[in-house]
Protein backbone atom coordinates (compact mmCIF):
# COMPACT_ATOMS: atom_id res chain seq x y z
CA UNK A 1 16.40 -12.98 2.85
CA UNK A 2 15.34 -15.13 0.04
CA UNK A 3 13.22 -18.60 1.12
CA UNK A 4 16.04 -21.00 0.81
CA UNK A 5 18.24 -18.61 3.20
CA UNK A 6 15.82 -19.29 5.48
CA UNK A 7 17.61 -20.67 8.81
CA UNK A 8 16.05 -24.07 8.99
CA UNK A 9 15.38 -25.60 12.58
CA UNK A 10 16.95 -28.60 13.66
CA UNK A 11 13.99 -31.46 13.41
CA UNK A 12 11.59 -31.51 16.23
CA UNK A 13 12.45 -27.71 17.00
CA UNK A 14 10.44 -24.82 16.36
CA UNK A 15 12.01 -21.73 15.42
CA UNK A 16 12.43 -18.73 17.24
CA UNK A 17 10.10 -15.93 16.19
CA UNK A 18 11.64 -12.25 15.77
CA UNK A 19 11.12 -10.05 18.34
CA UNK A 20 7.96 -8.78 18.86
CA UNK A 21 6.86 -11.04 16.35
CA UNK A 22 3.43 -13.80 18.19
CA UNK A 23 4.10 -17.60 18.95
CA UNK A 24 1.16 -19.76 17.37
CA UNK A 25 -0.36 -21.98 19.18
CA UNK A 26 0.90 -25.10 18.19
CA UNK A 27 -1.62 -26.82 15.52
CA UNK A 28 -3.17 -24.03 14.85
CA UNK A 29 -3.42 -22.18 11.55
CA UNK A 30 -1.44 -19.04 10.75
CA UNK A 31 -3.11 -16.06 8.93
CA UNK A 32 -2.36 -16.21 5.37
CA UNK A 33 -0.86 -13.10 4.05
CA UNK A 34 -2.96 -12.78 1.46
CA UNK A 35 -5.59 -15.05 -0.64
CA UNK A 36 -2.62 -16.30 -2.36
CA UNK A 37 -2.09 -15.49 -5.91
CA UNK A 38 1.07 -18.01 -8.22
CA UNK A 39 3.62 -15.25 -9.41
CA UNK A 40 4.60 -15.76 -12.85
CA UNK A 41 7.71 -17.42 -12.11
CA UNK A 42 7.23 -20.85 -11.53
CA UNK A 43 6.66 -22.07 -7.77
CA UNK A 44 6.60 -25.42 -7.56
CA UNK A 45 7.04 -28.16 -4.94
CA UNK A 46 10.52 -29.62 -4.94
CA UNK A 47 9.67 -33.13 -3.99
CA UNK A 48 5.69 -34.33 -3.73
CA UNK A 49 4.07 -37.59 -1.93
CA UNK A 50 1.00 -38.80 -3.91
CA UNK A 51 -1.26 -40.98 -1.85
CA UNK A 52 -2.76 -43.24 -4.33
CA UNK A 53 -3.74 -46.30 -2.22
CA UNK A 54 -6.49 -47.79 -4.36
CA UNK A 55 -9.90 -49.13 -3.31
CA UNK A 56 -12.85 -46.65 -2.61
CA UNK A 57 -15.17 -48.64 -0.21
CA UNK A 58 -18.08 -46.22 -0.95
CA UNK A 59 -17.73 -46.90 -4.54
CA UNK A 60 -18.05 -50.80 -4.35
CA UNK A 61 -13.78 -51.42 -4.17
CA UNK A 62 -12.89 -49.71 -6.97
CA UNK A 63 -9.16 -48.42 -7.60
CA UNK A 64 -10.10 -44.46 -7.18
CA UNK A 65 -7.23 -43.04 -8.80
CA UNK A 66 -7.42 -45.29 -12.41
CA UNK A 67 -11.00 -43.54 -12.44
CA UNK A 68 -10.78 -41.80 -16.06
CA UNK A 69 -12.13 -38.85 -17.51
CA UNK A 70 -11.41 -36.95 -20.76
CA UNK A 71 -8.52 -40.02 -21.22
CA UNK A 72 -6.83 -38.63 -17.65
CA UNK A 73 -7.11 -40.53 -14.66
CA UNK A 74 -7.25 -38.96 -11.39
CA UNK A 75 -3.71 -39.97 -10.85
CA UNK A 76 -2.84 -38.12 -14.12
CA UNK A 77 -4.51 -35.56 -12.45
CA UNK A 78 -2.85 -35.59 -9.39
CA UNK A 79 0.95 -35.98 -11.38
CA UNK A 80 0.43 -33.08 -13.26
CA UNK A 81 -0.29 -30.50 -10.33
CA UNK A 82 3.22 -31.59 -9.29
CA UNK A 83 5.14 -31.72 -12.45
CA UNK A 84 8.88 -31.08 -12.10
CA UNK A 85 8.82 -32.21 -8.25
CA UNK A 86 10.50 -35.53 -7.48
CA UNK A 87 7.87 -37.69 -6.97
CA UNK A 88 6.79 -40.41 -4.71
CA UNK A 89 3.17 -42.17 -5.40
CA UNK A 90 2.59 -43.94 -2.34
CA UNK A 91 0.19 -47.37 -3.38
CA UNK A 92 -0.25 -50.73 -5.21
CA UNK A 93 2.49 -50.75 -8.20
CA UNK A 94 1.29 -48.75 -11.22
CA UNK A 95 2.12 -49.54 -14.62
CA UNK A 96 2.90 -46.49 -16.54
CA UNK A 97 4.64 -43.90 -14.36
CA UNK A 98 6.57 -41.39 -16.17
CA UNK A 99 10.70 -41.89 -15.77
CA UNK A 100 11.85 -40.41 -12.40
CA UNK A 101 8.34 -40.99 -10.54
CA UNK A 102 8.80 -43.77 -8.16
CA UNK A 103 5.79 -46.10 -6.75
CA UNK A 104 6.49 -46.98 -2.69
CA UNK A 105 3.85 -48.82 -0.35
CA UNK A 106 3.25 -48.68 2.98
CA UNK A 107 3.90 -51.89 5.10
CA UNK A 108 1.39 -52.85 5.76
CA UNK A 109 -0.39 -52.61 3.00
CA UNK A 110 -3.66 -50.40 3.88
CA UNK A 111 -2.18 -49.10 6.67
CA UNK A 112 -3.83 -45.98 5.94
CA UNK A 113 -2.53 -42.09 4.61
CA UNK A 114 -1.07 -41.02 7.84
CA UNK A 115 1.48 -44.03 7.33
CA UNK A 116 1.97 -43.60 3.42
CA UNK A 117 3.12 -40.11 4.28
CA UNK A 118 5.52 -41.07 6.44
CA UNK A 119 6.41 -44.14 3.69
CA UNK A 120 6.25 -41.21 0.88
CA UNK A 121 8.68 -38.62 3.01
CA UNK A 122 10.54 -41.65 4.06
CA UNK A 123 11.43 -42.66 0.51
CA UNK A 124 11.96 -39.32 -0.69
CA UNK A 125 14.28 -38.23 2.11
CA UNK A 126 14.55 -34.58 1.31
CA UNK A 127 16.59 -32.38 2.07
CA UNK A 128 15.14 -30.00 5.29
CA UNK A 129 15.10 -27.04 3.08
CA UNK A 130 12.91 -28.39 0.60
CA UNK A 131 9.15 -27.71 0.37
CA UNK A 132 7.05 -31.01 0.02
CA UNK A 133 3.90 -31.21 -1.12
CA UNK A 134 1.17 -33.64 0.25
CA UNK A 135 -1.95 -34.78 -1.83
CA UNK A 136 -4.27 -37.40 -2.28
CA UNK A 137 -5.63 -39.18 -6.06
CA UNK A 138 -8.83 -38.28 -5.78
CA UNK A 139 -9.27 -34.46 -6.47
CA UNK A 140 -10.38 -33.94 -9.66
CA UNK A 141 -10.04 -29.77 -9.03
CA UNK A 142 -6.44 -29.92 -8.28
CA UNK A 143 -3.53 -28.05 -10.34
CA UNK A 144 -0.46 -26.82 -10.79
CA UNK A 145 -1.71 -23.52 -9.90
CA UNK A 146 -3.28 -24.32 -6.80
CA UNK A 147 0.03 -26.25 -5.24
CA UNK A 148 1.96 -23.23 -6.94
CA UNK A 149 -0.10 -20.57 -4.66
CA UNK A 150 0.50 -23.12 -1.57
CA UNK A 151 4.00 -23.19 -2.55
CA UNK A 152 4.25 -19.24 -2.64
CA UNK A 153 2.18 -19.04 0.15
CA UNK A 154 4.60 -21.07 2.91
CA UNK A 155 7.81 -19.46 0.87
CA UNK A 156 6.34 -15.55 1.82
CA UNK A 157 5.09 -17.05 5.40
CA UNK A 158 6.80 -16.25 8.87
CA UNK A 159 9.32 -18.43 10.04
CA UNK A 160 6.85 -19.97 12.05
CA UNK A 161 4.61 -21.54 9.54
CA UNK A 162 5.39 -25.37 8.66
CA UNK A 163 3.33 -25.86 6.36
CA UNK A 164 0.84 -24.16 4.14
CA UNK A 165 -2.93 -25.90 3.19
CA UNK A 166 -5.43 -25.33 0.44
CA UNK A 167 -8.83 -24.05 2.19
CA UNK A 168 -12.09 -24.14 0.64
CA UNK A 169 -14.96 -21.92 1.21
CA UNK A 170 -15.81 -24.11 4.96
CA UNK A 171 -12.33 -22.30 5.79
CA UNK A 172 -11.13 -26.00 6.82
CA UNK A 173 -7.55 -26.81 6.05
CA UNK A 174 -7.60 -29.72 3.67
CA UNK A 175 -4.37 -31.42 4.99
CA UNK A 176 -4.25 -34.10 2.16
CA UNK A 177 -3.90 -30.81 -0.29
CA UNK A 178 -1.02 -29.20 1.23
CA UNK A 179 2.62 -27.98 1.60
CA UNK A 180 5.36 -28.56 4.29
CA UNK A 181 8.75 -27.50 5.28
CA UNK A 182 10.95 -30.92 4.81
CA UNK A 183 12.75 -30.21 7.66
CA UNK A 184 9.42 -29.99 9.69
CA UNK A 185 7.47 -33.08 7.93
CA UNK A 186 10.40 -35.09 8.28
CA UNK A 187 10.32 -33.89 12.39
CA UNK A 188 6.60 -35.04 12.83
CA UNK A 189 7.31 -38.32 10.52
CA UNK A 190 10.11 -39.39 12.66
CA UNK A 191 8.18 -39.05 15.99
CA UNK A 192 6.78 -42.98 15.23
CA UNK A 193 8.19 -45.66 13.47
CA UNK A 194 5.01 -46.85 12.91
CA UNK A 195 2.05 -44.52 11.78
CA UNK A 196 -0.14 -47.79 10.75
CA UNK A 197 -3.79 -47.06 11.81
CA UNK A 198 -3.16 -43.27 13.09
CA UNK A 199 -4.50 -40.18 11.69
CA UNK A 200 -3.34 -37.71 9.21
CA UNK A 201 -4.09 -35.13 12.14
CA UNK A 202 -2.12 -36.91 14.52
CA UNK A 203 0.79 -37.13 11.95
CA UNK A 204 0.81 -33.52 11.82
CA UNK A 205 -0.11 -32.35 15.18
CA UNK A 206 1.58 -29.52 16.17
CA UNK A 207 2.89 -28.14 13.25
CA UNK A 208 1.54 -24.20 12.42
CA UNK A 209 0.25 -23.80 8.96
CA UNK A 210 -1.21 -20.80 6.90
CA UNK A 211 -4.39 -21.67 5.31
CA UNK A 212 -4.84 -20.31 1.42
CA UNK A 213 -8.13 -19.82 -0.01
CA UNK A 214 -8.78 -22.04 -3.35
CA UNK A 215 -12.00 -22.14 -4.91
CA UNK A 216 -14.28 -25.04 -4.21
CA UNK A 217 -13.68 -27.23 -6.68
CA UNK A 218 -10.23 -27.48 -6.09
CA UNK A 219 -10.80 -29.23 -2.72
CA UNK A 220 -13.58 -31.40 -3.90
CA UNK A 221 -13.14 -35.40 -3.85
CA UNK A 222 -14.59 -38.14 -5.56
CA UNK A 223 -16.32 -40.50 -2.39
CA UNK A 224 -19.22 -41.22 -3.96
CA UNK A 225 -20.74 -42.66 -6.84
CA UNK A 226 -22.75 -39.20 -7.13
CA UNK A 227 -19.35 -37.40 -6.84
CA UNK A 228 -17.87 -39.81 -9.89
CA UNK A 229 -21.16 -38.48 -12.23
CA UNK A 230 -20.44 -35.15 -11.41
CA UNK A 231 -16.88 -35.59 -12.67
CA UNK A 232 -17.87 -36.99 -15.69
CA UNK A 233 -20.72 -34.70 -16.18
CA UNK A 234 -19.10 -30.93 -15.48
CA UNK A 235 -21.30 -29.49 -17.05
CA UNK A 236 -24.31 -29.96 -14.75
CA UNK A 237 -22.37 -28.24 -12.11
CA UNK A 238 -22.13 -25.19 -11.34
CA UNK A 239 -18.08 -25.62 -10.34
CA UNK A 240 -15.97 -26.71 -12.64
CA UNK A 241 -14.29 -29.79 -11.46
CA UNK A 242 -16.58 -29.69 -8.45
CA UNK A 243 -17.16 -33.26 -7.38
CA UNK A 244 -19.85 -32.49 -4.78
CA UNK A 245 -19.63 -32.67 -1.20
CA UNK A 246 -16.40 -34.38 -0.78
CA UNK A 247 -14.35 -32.14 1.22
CA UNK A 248 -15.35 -33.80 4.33
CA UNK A 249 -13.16 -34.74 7.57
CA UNK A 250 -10.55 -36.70 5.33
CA UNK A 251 -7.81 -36.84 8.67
CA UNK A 252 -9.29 -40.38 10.25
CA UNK A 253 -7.41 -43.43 9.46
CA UNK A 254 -8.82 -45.31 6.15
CA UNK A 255 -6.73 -46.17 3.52
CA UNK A 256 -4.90 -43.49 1.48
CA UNK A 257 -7.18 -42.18 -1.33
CA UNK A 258 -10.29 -43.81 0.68
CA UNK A 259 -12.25 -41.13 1.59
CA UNK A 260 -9.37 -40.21 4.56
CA UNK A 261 -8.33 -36.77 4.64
CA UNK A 262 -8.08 -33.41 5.42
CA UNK A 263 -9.52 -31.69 8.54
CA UNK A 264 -8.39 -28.94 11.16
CA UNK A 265 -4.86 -29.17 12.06
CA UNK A 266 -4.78 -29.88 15.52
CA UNK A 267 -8.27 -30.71 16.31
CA UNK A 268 -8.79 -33.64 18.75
CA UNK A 269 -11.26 -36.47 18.19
């Protein structure tokens, strides 16, 4: 059965596993197949929600994703690992955006990632077949080769698996680099109408997801004015892309692309 004859549960539902086949513990991460590997063919995202919310605190206020290097920002960084997906950037109005990308905010304004997901999945309204990728402005390491192996990674996965997230060598999920099942991210959006002030990990609590090994680099984000000098200056690191030590807890409640992000699925405070 190809991925998109999948049955797809009704929001809210998980399915039922085949016989024989083990229940996960909700919030917990699947085994990944395989380190996964992008076929070929192309595998990307259909539809994508960008947080690009602006103003690093740790780097005096500045507007994190119109940080440039090599004449790309990191938003042009973060657009390109999802070319071809419809696209959502979630943040202050950008000048610029290629045709078909649309700009959303959050009401309020700040209100933090877990509610410009739910603004992002909200505007985009996909369909619950769809695979949607989630990612935040401020990875300088990501591609369209690592969202292409998180793609392939949740279309090969059991039933079971909602979602699929990028893992770097701390094993950690990073859940503001990943990939859901619409039907799924739309379940766990629609639980609030508010997410204002609440986690990423509360957001998506519950929901089973296979963890795929990237390198380091490609979970790495800029907090820091040490991780910004890193960017800019590859070459005196050992990673390409690395931006240092910024693949901390990123699931608390600061604004998107403010140092608020990815952390174990599930995990309680």
């Amino acid at each position: 059965m190809s991925p998109r004859e999948r049955p797809v549960p009704a929001p809210g539902k998980r399915p039922v596993p085949a016989p024989g086949r083990p229940q996960p513990v909700p919030g917990t991460a699947l085994p990944a197949p395989q380190a996964a590997r992008a076929p070929a063919g192309q595998q990307r995202p259909d539809a994508a929600v960008v947080l690009a919310g602006g103003a690093g605190r740790r780097l005096g206020g500045v507007d994190k994703p119109a940080l440039r290097h090599a004449d790309r920002s990191l938003l042009d960084v973060a657009l390109a690992a999802v070319a071809g997906a419809r696209v959502v950037v979630v943040g202050p109005e950008r000048a610029g955006l290629a045709p078909g990308v649309r700009s959303v905010r959050e009401q309020p304004p700040g209100g933090g990632p877990a509610a410009g997901i739910a603004a992002g999945v909200r505007a985009l309204a996909p369909g619950p077949e769809a695979v949607v990728a989630v990612l935040a402005a401020d990875q300088p390491g990501v591609s369209a080769g690592v969202v292409a192996a998180l793609v392939a990674a949740l279309r090969s996965a059991a039933p079971a698996a909602a979602g699929a997230r990028a893992a770097g060598p701390d094993g950690r999920g990073q859940q503001l680099l990943s990939v859901w099942r619409a039907g799924d991210l739309a379940a766990a959006v629609g639980r609030r109408v508010d997410w204002t002030g609440r986690s990423v990990r509360e957001l998506l609590a519950g929901l089973p997801a296979v963890d795929v090994p990237v390198p380091a680099g490609a979970v790495a984000d800029i907090d820091t004015p040490d991780d910004l000098e890193r960017w800019r200056r590859p070459a005196a690191d050992s990673t390409p892309g690395a931006a240092g030590a910024g693949t901390a807890d990123r699931s608390g409640t600061d604004a998107a692309g403010d140092g608020a992000g990815p952390g174990p699925l599930g995990a309680g405070p």
